[in-house]
PDB file of N, CA and C in Angstrom:
ATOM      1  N   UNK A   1      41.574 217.589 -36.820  1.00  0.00           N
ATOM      2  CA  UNK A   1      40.232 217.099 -37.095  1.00  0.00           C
ATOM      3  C   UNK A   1      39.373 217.368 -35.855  1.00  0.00           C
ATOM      4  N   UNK A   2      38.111 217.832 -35.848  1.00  0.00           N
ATOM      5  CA  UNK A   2      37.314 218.211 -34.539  1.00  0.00           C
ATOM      6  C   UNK A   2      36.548 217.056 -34.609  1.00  0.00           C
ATOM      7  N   UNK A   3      35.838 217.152 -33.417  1.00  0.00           N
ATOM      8  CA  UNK A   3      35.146 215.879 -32.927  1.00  0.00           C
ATOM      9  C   UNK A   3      34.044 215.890 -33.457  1.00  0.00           C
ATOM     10  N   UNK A   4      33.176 216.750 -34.321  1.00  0.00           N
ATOM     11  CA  UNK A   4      32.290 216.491 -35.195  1.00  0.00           C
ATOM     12  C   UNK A   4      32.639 216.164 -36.529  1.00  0.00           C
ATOM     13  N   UNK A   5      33.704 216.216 -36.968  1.00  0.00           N
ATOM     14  CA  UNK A   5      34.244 215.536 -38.255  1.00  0.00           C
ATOM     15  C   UNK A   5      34.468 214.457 -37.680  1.00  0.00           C
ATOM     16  N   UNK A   6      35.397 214.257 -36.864  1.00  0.00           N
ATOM     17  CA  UNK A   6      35.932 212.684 -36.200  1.00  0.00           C
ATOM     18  C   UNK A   6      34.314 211.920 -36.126  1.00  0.00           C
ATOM     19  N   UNK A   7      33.542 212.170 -35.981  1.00  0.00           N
ATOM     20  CA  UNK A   7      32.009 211.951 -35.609  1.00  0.00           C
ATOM     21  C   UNK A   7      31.396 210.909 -36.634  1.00  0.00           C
ATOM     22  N   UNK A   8      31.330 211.967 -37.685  1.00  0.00           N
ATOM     23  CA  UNK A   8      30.886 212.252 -39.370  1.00  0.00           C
ATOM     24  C   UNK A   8      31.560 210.549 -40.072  1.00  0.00           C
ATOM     25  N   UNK A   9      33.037 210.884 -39.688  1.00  0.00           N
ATOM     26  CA  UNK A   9      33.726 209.725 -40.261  1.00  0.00           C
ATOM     27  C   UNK A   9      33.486 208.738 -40.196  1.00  0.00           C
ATOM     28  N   UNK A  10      33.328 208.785 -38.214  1.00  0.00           N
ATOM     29  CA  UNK A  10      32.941 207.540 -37.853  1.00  0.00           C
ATOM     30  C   UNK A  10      31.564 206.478 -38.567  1.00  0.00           C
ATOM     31  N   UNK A  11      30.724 207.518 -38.786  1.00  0.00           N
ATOM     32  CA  UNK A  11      29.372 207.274 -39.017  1.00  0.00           C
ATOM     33  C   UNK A  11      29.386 206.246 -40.227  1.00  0.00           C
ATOM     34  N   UNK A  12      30.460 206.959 -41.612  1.00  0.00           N
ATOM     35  CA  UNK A  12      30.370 206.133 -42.836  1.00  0.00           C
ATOM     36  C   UNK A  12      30.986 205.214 -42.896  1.00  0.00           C
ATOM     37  N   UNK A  13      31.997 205.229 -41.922  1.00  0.00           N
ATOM     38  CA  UNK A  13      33.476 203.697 -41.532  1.00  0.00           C
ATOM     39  C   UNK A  13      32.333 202.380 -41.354  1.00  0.00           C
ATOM     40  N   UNK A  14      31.794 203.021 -40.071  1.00  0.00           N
ATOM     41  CA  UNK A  14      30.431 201.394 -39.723  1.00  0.00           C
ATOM     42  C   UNK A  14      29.954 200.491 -41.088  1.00  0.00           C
ATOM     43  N   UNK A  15      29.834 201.123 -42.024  1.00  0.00           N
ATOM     44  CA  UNK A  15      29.159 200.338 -43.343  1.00  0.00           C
ATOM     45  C   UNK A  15      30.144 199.571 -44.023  1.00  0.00           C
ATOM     46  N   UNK A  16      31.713 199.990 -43.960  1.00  0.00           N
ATOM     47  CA  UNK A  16      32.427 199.843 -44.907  1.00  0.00           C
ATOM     48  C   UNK A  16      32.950 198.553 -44.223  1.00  0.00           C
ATOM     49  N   UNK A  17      33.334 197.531 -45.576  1.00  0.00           N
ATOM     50  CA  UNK A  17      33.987 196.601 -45.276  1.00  0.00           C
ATOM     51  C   UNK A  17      35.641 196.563 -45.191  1.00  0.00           C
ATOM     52  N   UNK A  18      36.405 195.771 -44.628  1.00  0.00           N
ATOM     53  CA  UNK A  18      37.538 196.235 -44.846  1.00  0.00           C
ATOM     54  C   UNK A  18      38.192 195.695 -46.040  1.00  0.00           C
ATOM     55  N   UNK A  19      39.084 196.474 -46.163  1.00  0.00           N
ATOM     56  CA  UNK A  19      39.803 196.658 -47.574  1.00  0.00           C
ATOM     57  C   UNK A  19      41.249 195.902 -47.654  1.00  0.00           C
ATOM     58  N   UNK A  20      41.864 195.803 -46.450  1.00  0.00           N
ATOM     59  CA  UNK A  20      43.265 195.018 -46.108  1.00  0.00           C
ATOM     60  C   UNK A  20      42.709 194.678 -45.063  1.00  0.00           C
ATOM     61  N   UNK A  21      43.678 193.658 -44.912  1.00  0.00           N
ATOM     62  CA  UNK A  21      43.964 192.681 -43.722  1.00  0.00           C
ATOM     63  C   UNK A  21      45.576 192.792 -43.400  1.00  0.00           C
ATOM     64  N   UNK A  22      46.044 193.458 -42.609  1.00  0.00           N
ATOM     65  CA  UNK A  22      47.071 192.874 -41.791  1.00  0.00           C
ATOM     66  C   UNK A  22      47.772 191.706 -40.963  1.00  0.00           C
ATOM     67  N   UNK A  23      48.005 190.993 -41.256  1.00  0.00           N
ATOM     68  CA  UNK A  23      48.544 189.398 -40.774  1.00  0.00           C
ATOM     69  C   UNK A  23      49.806 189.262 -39.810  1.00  0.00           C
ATOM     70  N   UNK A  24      50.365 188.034 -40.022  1.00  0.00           N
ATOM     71  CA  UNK A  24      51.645 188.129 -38.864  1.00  0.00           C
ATOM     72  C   UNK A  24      52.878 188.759 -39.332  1.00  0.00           C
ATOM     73  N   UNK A  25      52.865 188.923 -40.613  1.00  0.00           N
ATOM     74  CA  UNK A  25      53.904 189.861 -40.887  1.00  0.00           C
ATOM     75  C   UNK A  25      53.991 191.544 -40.580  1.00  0.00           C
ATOM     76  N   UNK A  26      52.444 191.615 -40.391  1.00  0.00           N
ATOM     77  CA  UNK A  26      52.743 193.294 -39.573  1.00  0.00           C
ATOM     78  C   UNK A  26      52.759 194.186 -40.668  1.00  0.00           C
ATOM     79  N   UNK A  27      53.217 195.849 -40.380  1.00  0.00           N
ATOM     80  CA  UNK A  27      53.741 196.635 -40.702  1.00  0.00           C
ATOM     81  C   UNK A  27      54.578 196.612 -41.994  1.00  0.00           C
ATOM     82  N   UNK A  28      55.007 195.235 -42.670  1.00  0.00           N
ATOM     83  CA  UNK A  28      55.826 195.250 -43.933  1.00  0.00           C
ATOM     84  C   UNK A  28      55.739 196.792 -44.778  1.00  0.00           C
ATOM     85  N   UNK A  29      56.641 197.301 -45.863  1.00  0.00           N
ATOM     86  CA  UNK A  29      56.556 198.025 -46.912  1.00  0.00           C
ATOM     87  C   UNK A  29      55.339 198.161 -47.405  1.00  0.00           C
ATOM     88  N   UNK A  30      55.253 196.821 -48.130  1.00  0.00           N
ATOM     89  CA  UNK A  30      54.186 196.329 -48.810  1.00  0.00           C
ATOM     90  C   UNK A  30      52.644 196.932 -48.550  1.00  0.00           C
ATOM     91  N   UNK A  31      52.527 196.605 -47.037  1.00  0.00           N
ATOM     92  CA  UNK A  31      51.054 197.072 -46.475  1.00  0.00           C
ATOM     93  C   UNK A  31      51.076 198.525 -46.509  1.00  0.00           C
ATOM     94  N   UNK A  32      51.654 199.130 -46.323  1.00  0.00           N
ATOM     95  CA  UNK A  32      52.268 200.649 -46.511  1.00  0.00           C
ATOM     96  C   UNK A  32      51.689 200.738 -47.997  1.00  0.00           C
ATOM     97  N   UNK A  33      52.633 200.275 -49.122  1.00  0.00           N
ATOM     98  CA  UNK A  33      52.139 200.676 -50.223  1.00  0.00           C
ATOM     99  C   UNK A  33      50.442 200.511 -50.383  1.00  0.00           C
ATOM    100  N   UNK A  34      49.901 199.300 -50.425  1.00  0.00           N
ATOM    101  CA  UNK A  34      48.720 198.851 -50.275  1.00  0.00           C
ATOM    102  C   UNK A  34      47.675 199.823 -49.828  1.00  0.00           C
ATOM    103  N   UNK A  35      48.099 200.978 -48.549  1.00  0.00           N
ATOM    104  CA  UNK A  35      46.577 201.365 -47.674  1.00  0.00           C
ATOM    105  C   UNK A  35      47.173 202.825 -49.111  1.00  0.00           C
ATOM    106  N   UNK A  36      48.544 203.398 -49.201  1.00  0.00           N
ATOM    107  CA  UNK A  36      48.782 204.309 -50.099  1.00  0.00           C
ATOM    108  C   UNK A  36      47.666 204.471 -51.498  1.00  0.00           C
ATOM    109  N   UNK A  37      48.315 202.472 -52.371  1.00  0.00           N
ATOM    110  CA  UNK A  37      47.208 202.956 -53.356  1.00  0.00           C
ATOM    111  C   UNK A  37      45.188 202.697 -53.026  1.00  0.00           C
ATOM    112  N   UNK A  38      45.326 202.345 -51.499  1.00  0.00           N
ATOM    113  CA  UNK A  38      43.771 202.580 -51.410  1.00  0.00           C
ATOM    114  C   UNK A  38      43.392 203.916 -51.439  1.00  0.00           C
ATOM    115  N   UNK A  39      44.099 204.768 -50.878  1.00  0.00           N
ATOM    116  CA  UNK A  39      44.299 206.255 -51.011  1.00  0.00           C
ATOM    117  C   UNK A  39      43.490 207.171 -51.989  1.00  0.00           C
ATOM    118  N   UNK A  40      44.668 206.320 -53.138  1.00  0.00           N
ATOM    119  CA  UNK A  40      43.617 206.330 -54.374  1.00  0.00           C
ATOM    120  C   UNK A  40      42.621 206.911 -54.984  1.00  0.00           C
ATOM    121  N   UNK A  41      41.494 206.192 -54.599  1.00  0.00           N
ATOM    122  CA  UNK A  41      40.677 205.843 -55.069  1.00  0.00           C
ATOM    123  C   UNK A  41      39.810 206.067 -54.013  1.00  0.00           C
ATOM    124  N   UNK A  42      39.997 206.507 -52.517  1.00  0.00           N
ATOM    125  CA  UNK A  42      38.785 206.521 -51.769  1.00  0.00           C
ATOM    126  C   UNK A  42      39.596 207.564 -50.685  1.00  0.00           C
ATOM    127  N   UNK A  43      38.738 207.830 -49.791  1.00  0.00           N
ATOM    128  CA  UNK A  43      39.267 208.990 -48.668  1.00  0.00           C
ATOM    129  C   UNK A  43      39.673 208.134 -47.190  1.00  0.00           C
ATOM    130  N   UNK A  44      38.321 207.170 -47.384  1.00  0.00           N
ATOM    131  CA  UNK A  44      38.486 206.666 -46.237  1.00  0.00           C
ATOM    132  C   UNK A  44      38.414 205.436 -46.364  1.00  0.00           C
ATOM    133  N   UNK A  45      39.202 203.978 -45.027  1.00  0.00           N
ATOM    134  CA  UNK A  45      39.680 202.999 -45.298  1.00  0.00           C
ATOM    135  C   UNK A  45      39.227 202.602 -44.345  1.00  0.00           C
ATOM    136  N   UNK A  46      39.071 201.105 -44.007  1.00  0.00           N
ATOM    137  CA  UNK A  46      38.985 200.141 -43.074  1.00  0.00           C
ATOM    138  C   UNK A  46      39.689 199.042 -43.368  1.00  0.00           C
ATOM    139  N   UNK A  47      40.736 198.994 -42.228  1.00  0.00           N
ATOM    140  CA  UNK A  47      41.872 197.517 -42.053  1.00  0.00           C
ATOM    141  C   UNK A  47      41.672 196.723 -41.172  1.00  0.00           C
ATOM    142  N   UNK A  48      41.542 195.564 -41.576  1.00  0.00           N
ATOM    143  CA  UNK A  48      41.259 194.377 -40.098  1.00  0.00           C
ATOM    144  C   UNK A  48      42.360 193.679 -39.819  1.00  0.00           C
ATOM    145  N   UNK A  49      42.974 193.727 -39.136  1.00  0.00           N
ATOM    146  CA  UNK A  49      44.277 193.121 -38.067  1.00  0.00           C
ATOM    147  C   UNK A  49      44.102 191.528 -37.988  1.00  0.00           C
ATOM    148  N   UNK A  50      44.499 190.957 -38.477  1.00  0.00           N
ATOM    149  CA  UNK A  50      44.143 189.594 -37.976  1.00  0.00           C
ATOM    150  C   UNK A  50      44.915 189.095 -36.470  1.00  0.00           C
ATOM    151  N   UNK A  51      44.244 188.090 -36.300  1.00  0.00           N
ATOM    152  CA  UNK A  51      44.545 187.545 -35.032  1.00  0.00           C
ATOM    153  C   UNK A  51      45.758 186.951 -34.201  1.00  0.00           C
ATOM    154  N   UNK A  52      46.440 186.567 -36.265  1.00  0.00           N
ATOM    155  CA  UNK A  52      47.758 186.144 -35.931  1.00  0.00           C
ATOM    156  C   UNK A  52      49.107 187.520 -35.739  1.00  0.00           C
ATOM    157  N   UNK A  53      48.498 188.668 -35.856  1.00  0.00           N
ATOM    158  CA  UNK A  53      49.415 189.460 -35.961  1.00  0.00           C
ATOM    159  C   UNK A  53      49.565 189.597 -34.117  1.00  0.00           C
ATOM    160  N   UNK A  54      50.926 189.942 -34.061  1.00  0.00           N
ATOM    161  CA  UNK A  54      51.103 190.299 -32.311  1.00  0.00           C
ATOM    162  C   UNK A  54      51.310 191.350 -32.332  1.00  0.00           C
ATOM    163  N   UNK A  55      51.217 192.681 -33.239  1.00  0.00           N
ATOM    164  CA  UNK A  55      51.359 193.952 -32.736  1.00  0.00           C
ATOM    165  C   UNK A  55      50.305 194.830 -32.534  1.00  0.00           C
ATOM    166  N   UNK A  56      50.312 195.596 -31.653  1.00  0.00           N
ATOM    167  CA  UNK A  56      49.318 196.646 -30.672  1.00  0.00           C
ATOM    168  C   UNK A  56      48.069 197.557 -32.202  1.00  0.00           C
ATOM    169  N   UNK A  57      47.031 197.108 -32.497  1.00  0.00           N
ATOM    170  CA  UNK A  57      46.592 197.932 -33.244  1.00  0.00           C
ATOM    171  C   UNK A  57      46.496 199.186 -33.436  1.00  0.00           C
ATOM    172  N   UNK A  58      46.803 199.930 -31.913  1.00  0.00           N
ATOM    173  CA  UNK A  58      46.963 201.087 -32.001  1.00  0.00           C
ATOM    174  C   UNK A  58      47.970 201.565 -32.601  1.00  0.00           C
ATOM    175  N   UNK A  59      49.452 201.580 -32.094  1.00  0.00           N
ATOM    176  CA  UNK A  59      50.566 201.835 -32.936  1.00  0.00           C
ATOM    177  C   UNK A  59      50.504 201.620 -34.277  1.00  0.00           C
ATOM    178  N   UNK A  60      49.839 200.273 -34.756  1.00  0.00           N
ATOM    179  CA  UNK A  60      50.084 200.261 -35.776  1.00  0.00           C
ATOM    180  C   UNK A  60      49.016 201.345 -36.813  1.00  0.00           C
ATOM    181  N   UNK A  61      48.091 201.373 -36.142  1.00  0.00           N
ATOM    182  CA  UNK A  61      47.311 202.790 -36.762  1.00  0.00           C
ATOM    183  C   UNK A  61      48.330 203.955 -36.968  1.00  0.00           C
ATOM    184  N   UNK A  62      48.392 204.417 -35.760  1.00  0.00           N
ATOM    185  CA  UNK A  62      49.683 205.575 -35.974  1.00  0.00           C
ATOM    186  C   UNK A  62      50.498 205.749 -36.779  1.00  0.00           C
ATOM    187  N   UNK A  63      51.350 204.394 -36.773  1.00  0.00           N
ATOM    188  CA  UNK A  63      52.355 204.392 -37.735  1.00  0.00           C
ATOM    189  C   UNK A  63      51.634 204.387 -39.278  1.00  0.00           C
ATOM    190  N   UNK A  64      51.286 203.766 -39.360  1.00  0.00           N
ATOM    191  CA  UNK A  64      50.064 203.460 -41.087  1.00  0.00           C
ATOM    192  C   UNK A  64      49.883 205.550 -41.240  1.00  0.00           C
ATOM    193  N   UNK A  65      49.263 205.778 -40.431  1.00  0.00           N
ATOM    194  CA  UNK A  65      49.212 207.433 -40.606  1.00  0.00           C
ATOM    195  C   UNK A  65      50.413 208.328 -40.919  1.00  0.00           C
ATOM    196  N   UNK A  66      51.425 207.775 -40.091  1.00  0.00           N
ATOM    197  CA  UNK A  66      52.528 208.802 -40.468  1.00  0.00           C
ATOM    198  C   UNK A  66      53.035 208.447 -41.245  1.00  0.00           C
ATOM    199  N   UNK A  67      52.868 207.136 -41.843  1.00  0.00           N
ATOM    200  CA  UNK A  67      53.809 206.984 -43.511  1.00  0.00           C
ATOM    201  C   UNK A  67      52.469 207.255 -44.585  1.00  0.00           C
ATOM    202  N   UNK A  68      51.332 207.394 -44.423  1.00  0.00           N
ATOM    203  CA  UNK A  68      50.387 207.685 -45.695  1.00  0.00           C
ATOM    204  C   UNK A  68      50.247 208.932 -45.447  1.00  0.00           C
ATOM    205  N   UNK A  69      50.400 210.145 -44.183  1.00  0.00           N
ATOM    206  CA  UNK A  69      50.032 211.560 -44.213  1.00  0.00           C
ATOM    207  C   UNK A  69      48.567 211.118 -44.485  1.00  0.00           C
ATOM    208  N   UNK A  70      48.128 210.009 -43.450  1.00  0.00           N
ATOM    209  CA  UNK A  70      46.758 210.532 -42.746  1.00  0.00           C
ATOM    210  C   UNK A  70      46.351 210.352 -41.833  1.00  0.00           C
ATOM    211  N   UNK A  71      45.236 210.359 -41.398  1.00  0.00           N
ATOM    212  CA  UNK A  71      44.535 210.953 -40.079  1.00  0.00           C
ATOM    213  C   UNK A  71      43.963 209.315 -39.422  1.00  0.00           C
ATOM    214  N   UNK A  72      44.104 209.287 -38.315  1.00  0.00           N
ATOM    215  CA  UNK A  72      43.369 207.489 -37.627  1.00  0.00           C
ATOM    216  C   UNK A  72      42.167 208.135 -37.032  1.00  0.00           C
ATOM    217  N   UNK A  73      41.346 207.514 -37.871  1.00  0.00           N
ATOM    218  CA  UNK A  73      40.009 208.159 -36.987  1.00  0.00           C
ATOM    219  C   UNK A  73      38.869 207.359 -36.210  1.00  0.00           C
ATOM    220  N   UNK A  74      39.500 206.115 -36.268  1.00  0.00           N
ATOM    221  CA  UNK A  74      39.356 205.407 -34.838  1.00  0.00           C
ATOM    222  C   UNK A  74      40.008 203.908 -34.971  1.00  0.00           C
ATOM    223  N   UNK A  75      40.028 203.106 -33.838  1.00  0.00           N
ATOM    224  CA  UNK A  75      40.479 201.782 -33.628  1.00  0.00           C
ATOM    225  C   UNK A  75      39.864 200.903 -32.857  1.00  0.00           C
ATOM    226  N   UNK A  76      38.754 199.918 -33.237  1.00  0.00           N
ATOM    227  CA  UNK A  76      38.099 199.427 -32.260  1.00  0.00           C
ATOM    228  C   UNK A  76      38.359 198.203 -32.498  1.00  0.00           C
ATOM    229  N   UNK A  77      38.701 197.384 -31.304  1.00  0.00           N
ATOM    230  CA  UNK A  77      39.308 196.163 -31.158  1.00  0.00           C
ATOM    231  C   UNK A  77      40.494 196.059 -32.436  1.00  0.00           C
ATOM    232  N   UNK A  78      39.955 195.097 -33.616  1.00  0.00           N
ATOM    233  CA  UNK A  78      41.316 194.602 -33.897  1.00  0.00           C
ATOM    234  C   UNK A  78      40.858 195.920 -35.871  1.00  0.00           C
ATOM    235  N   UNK A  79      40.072 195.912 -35.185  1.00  0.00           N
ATOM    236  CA  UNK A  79      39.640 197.614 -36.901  1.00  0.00           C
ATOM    237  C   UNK A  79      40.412 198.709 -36.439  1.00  0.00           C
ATOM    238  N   UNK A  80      40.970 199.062 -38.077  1.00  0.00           N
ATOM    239  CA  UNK A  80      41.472 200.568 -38.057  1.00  0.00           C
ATOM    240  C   UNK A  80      41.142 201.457 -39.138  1.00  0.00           C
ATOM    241  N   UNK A  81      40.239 202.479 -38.763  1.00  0.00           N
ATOM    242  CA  UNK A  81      40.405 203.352 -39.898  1.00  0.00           C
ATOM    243  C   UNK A  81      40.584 204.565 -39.739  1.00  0.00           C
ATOM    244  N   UNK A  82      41.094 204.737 -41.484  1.00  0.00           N
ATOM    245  CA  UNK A  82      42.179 206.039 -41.647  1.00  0.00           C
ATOM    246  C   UNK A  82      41.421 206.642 -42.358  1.00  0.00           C
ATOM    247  N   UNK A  83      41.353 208.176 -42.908  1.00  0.00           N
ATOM    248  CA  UNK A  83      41.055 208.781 -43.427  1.00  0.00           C
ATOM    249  C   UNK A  83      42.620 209.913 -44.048  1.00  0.00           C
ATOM    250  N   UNK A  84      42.352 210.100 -45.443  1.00  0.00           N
ATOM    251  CA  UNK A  84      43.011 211.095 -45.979  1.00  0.00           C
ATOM    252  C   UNK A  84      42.235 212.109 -47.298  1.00  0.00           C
ATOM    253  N   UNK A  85      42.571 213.191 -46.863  1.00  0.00           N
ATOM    254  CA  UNK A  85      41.562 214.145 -47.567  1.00  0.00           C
ATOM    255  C   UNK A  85      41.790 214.288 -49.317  1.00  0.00           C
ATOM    256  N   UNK A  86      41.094 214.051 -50.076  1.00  0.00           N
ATOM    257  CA  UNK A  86      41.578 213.930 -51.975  1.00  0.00           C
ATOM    258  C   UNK A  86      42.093 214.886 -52.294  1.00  0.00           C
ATOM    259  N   UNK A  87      42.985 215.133 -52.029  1.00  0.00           N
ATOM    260  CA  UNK A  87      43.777 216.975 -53.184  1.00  0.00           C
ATOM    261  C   UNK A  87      42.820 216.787 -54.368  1.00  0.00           C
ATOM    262  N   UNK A  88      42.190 216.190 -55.331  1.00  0.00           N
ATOM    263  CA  UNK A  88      41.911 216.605 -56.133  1.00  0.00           C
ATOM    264  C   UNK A  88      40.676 216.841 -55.993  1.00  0.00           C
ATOM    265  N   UNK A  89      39.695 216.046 -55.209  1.00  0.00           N
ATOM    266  CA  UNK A  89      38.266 217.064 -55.035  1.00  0.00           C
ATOM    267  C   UNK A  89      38.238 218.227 -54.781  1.00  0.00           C
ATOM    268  N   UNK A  90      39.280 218.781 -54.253  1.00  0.00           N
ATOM    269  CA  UNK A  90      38.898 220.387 -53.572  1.00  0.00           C
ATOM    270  C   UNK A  90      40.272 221.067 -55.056  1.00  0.00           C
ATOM    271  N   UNK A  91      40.610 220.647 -55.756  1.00  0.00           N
ATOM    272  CA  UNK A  91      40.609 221.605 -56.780  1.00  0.00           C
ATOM    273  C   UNK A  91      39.573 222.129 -57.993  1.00  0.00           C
ATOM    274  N   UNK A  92      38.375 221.374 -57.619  1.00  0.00           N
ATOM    275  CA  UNK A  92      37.327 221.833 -58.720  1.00  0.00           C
ATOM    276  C   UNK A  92      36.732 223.410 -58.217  1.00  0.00           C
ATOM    277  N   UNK A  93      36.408 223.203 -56.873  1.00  0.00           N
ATOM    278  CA  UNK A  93      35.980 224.342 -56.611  1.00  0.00           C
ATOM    279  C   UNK A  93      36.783 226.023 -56.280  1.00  0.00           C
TER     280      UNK A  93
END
């Protein structure tokens, strides 16, 4: 991703509310499945970490990416968002 896409992303993340919450259970399966079927239905996500969770938001971005095969396109304080590109929009054209 170049830093004018990383840019771009950033720009439409600011509006969006978040969609999960992460709690003290962390990383579970579950949240995994969860950001998967946000996937879905949208490209890009915003997760808010709650306060009670004790793990590093960063990692846990990372990790959230390498089990959905997508991209962290930023982490500020206790927000994370991901982006993954729709296979099916780019089969119309």
């Amino acid at each position: 991703m170049t830093s004018k896409q990383r840019a771009y992303l950033k720009s439409l993340a600011m509006n969006l509310e978040p969609v999960l919450q992460i709690g003290k259970g962390g990383l579970a399966p579950e949240v995994t499945e969860s950001v998967n079927e946000c996937f879905n239905t949208r490209e890009i996500i915003k997760i808010s970490v709650l306060k009670n969770c004790m793990d590093d938001p960063k990692q846990m971005a990372n990790m959230l990416a390498d089990r959905t095969h997508s991209q962290v396109v930023q982490v500020i304080g206790r927000k994370i968002v991901l982006y993954k590109e729709n296979k099916e929009d780019n089969k119309r054209g």
